[in-house]
C-alpha atoms as a PDB file:
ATOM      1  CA  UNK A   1     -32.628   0.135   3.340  1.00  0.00           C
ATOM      2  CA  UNK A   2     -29.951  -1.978   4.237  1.00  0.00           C
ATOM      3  CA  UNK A   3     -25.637  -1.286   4.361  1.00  0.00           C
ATOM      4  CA  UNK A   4     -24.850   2.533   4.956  1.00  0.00           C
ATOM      5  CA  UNK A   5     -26.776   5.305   4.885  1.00  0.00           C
ATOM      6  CA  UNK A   6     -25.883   7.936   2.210  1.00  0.00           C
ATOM      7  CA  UNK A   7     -23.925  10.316   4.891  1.00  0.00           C
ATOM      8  CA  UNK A   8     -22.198   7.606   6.287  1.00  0.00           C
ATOM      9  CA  UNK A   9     -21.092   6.962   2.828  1.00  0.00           C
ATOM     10  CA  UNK A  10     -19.947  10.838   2.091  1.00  0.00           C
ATOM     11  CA  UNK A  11     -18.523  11.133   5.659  1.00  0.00           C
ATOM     12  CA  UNK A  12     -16.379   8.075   4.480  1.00  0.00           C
ATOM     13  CA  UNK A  13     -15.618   8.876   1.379  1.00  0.00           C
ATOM     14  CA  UNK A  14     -14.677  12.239   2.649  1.00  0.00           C
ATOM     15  CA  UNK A  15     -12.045  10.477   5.125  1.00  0.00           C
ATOM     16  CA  UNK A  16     -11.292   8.529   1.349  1.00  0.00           C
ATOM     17  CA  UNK A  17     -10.385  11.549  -0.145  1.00  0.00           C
ATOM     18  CA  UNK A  18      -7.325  12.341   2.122  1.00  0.00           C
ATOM     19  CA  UNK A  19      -5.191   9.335   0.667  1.00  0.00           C
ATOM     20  CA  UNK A  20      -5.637  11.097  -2.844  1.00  0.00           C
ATOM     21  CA  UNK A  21      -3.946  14.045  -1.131  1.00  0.00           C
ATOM     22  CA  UNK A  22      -1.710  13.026   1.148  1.00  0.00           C
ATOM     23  CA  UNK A  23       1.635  12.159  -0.600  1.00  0.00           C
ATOM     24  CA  UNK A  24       4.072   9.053   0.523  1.00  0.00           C
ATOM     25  CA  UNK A  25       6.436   9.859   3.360  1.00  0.00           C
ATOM     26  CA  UNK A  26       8.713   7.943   2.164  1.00  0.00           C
ATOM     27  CA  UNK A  27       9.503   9.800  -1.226  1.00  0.00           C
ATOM     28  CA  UNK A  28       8.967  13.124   0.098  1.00  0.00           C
ATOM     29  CA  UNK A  29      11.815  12.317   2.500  1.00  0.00           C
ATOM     30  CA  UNK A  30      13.927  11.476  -0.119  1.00  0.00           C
ATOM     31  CA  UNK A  31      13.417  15.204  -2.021  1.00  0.00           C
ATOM     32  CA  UNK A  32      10.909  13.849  -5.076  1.00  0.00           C
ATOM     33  CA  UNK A  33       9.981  16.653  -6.256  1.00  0.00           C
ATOM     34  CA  UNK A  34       6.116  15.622  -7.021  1.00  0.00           C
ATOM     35  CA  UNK A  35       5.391  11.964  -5.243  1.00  0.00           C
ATOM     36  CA  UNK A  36       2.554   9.717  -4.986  1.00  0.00           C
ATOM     37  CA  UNK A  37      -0.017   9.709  -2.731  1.00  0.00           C
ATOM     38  CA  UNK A  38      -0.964   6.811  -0.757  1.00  0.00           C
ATOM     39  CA  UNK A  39      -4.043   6.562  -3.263  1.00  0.00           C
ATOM     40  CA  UNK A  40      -1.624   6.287  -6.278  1.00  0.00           C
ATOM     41  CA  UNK A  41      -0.097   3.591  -4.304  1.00  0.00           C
ATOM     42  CA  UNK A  42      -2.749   1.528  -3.515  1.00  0.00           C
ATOM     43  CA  UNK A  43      -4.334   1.857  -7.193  1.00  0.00           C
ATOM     44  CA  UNK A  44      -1.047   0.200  -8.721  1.00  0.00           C
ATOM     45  CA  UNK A  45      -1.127  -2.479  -6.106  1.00  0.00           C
ATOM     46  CA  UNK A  46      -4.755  -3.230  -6.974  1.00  0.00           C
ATOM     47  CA  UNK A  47      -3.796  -2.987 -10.967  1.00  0.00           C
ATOM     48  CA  UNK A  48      -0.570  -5.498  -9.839  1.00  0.00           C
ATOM     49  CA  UNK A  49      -2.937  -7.977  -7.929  1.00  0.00           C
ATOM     50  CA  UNK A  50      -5.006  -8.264 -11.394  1.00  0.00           C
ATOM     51  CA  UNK A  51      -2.440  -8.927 -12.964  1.00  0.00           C
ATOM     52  CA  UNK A  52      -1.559 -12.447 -10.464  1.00  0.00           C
ATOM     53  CA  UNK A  53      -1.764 -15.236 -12.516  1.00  0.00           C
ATOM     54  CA  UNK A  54      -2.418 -18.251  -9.388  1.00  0.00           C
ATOM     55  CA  UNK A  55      -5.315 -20.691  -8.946  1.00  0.00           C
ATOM     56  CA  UNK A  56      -3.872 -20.929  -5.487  1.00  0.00           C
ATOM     57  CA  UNK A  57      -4.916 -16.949  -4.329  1.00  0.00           C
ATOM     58  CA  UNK A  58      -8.124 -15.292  -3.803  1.00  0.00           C
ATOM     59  CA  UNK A  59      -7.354 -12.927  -6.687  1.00  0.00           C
ATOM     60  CA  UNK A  60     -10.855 -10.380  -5.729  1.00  0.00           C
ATOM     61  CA  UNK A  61      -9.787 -10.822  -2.045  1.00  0.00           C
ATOM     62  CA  UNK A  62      -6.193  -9.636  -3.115  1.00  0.00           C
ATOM     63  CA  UNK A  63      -7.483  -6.571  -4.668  1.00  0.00           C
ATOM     64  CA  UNK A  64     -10.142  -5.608  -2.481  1.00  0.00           C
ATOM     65  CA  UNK A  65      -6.935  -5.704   0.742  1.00  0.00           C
ATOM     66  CA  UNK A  66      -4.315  -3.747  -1.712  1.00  0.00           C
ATOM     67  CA  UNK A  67      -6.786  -1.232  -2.227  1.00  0.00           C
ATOM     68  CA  UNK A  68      -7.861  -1.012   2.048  1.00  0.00           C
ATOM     69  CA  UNK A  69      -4.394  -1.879   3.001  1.00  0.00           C
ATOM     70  CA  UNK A  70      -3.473   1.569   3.569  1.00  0.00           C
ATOM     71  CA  UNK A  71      -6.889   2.801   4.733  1.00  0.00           C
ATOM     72  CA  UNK A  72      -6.842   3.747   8.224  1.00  0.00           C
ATOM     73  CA  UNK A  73      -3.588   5.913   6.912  1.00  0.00           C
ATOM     74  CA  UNK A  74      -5.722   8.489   5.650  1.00  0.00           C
ATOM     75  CA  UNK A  75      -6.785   9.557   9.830  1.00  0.00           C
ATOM     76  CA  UNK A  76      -3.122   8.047  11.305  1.00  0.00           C
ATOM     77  CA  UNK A  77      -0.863   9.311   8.664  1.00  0.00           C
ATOM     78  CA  UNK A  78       2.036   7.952   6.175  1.00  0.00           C
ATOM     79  CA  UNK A  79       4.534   6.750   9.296  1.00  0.00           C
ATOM     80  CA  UNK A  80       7.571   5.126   7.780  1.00  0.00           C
ATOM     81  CA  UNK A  81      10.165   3.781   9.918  1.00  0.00           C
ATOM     82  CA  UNK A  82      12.537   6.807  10.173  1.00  0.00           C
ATOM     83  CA  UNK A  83       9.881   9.343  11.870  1.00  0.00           C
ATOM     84  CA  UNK A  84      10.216   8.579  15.133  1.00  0.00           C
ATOM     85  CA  UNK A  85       7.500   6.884  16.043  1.00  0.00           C
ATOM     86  CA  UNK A  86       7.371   3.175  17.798  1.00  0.00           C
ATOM     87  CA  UNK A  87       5.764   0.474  16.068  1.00  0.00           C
ATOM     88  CA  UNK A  88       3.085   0.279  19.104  1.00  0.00           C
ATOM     89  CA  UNK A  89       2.528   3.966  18.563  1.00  0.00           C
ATOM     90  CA  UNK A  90       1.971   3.744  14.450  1.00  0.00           C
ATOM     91  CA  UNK A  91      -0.376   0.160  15.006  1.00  0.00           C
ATOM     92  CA  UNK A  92      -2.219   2.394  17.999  1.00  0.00           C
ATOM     93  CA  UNK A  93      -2.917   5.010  15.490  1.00  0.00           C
ATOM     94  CA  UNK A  94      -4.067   3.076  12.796  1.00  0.00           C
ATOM     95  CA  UNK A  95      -5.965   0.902  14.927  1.00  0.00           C
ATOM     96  CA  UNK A  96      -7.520   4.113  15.826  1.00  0.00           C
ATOM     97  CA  UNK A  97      -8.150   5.165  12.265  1.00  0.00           C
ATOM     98  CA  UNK A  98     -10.283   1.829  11.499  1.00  0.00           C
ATOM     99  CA  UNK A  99     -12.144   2.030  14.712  1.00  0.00           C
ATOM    100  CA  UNK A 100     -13.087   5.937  13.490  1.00  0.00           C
ATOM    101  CA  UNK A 101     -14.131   4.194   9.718  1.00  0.00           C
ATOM    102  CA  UNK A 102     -16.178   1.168  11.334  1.00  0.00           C
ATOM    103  CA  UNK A 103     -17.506   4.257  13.211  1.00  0.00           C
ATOM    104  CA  UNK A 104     -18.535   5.895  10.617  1.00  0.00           C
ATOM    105  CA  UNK A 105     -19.919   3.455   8.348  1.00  0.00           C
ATOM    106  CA  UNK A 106     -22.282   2.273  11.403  1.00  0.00           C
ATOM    107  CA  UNK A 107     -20.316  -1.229  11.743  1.00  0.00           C
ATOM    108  CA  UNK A 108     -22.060  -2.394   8.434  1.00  0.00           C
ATOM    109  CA  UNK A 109     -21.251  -5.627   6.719  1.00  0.00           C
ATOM    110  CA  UNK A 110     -19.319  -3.168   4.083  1.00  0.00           C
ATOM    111  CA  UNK A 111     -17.141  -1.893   7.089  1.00  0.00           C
ATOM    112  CA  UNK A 112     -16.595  -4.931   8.736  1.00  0.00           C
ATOM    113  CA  UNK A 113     -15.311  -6.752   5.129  1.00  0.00           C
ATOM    114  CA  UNK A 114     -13.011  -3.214   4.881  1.00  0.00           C
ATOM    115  CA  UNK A 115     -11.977  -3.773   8.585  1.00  0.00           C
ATOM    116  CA  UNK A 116     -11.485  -7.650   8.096  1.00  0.00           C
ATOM    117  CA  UNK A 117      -9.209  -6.961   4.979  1.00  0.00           C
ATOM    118  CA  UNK A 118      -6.889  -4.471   6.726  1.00  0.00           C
ATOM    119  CA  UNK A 119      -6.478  -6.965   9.807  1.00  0.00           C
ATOM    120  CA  UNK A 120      -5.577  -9.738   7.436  1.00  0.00           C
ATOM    121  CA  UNK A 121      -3.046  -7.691   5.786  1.00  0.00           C
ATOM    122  CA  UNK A 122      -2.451  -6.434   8.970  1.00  0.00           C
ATOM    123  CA  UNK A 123      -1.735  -9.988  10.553  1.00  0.00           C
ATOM    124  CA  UNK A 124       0.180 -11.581   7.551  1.00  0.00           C
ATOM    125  CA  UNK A 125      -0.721 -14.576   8.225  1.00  0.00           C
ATOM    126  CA  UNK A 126      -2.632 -16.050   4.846  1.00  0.00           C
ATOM    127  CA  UNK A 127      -1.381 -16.688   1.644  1.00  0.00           C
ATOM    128  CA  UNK A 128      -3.251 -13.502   0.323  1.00  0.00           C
ATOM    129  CA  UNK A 129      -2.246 -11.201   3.088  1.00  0.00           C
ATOM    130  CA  UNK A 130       1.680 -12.570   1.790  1.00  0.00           C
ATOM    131  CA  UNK A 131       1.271 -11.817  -1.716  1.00  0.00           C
ATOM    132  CA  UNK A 132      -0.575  -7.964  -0.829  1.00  0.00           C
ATOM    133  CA  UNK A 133       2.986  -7.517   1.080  1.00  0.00           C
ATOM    134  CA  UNK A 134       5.046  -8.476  -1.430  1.00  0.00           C
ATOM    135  CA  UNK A 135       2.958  -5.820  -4.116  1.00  0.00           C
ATOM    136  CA  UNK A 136       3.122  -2.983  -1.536  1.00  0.00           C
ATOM    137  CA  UNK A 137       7.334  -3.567  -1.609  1.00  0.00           C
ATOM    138  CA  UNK A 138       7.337  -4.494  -5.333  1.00  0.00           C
ATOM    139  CA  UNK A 139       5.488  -1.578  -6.072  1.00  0.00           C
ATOM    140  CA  UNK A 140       7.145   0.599  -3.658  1.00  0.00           C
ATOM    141  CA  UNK A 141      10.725  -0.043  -6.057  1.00  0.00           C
ATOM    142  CA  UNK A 142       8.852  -0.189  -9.080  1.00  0.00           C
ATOM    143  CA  UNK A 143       8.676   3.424  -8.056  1.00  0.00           C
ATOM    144  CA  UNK A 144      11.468   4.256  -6.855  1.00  0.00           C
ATOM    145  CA  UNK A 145      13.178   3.141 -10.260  1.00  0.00           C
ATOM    146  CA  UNK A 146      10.768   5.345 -11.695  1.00  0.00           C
ATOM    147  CA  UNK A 147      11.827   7.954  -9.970  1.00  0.00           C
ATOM    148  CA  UNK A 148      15.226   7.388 -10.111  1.00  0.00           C
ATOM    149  CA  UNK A 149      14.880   7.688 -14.337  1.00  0.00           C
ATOM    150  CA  UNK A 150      12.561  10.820 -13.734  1.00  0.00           C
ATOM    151  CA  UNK A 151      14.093  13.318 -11.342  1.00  0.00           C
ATOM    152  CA  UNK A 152      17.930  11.787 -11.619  1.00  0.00           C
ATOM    153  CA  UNK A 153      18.193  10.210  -8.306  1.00  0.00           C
ATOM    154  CA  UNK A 154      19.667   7.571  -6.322  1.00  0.00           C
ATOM    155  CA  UNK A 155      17.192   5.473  -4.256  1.00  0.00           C
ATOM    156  CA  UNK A 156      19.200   2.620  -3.051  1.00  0.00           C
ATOM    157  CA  UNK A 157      17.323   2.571   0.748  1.00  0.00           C
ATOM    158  CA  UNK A 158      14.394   1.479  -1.019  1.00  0.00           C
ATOM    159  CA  UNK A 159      15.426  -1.788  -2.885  1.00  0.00           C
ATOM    160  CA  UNK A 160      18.116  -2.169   0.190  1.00  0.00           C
ATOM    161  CA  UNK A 161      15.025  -2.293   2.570  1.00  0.00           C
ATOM    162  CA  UNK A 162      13.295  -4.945   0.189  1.00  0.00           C
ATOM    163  CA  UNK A 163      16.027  -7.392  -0.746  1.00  0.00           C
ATOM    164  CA  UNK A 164      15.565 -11.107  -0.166  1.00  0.00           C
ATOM    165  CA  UNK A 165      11.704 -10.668   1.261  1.00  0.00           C
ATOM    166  CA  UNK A 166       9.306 -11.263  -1.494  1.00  0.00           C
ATOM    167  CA  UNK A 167       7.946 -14.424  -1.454  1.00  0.00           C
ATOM    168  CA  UNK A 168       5.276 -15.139  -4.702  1.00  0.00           C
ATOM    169  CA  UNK A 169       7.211 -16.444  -7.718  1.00  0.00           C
ATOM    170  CA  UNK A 170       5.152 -14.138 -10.310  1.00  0.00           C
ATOM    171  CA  UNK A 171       5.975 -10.999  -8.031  1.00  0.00           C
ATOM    172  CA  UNK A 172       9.528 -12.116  -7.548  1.00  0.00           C
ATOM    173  CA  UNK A 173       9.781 -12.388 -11.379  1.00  0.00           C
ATOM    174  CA  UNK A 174       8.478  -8.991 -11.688  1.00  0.00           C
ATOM    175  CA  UNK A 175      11.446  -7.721  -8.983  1.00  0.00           C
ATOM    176  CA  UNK A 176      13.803  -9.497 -11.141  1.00  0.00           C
ATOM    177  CA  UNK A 177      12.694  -7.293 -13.594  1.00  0.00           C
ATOM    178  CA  UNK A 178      12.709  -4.228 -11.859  1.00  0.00           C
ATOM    179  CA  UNK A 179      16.418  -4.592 -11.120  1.00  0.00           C
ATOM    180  CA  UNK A 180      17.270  -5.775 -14.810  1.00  0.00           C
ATOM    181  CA  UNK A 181      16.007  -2.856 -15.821  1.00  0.00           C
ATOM    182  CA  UNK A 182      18.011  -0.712 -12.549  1.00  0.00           C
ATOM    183  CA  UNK A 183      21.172  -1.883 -13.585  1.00  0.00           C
ATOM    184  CA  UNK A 184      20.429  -1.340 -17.469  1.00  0.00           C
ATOM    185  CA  UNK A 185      19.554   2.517 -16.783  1.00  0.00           C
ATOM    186  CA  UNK A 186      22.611   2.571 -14.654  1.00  0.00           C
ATOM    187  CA  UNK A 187      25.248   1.093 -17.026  1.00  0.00           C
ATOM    188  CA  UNK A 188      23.381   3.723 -19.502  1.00  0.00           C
ATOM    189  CA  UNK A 189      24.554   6.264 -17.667  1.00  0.00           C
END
């Protein structure tokens, strides 16, 4: 039998199951009362990257890396910006988590395609790896609008942090959008 063995598989999908439980930093700093998990997170962005309408993108490619981008979280942890930690320290520790998943998936062909997609998000250097950025901040303030609207809140670090960076036309529409829609709810209020 070829690829992984069935443990490998349940020790991974065991180290899997930790982004279902492990809720974003991010929102938990900011006092949401019940936030996403980094599993919730990557879902949407795999849902968004369906959703791409461009000849020019690896579509599959796009949602196969939203849905790893975050992997190696799941041993390293949610690290945002604010906790202290360098960004040699956080890309140390996630390094470390995808060494520990190649590790346990025996360096198959299915780990190395996992490991190759996080690097290329990772590295930000293709047009893919550009438009998976640009759903992981247009999903992070499709969000945070949400929760805005469901727990009364002001999140203006989050669409401050993403302002002027997204780069695909469809996803920029969408922020356009998003902020249409901010600015309604506000002016409702």
């Amino acid at each position: 039998m070829s690829g992984n063995s069935a443990s490998s598989v349940i020790d991974f999908l065991s180290i899997v199951e930790r982004l279902k439980r492990t809720k974003r930093t991010g929102w938990i700093n900011s006092g949401i009362k019940a936030p996403e998990s980094i599993a919730d997170h990557m879902h949407r962005m795999g849902i968004m990257a369906m959703l791409i309408d461009d000849r020019t993108i690896d579509q599959a490619k796009c949602v196969k890396m939203a849905i790893v981008h975050d992997l190696a979280e799941a041993l390293a942890g949610d690290i945002t910006p604010f906790d202290g930690i360098t960004k040699e320290k956080k890309r140390e520790l996630e390094l470390a988590g995808m060494q520990q998943i190649l590790d346990t998936l025996g360096h198959s062909p299915q780990a190395q395609e996992i490991s190759a997609l996080w690097q290329e998000y990772e590295d930000n250097a293709t047009p893919e790896a550009h438009l998976v950025h640009d759903l992981d901040k247009c999903e992070m303030i499709q969000q945070a609008l949400e929760y805005e609207q469901s727990d009364s809140t002001q999140l203006d670090s989050f669409f401050e942090s993403t302002r002027g960076i997204f780069r695909h036309p469809q996803v920029q529409a969408w922020v356009d959008e998003i902020y249409r829609r901010r600015q309604l709810s506000k002016n409702v209020e």
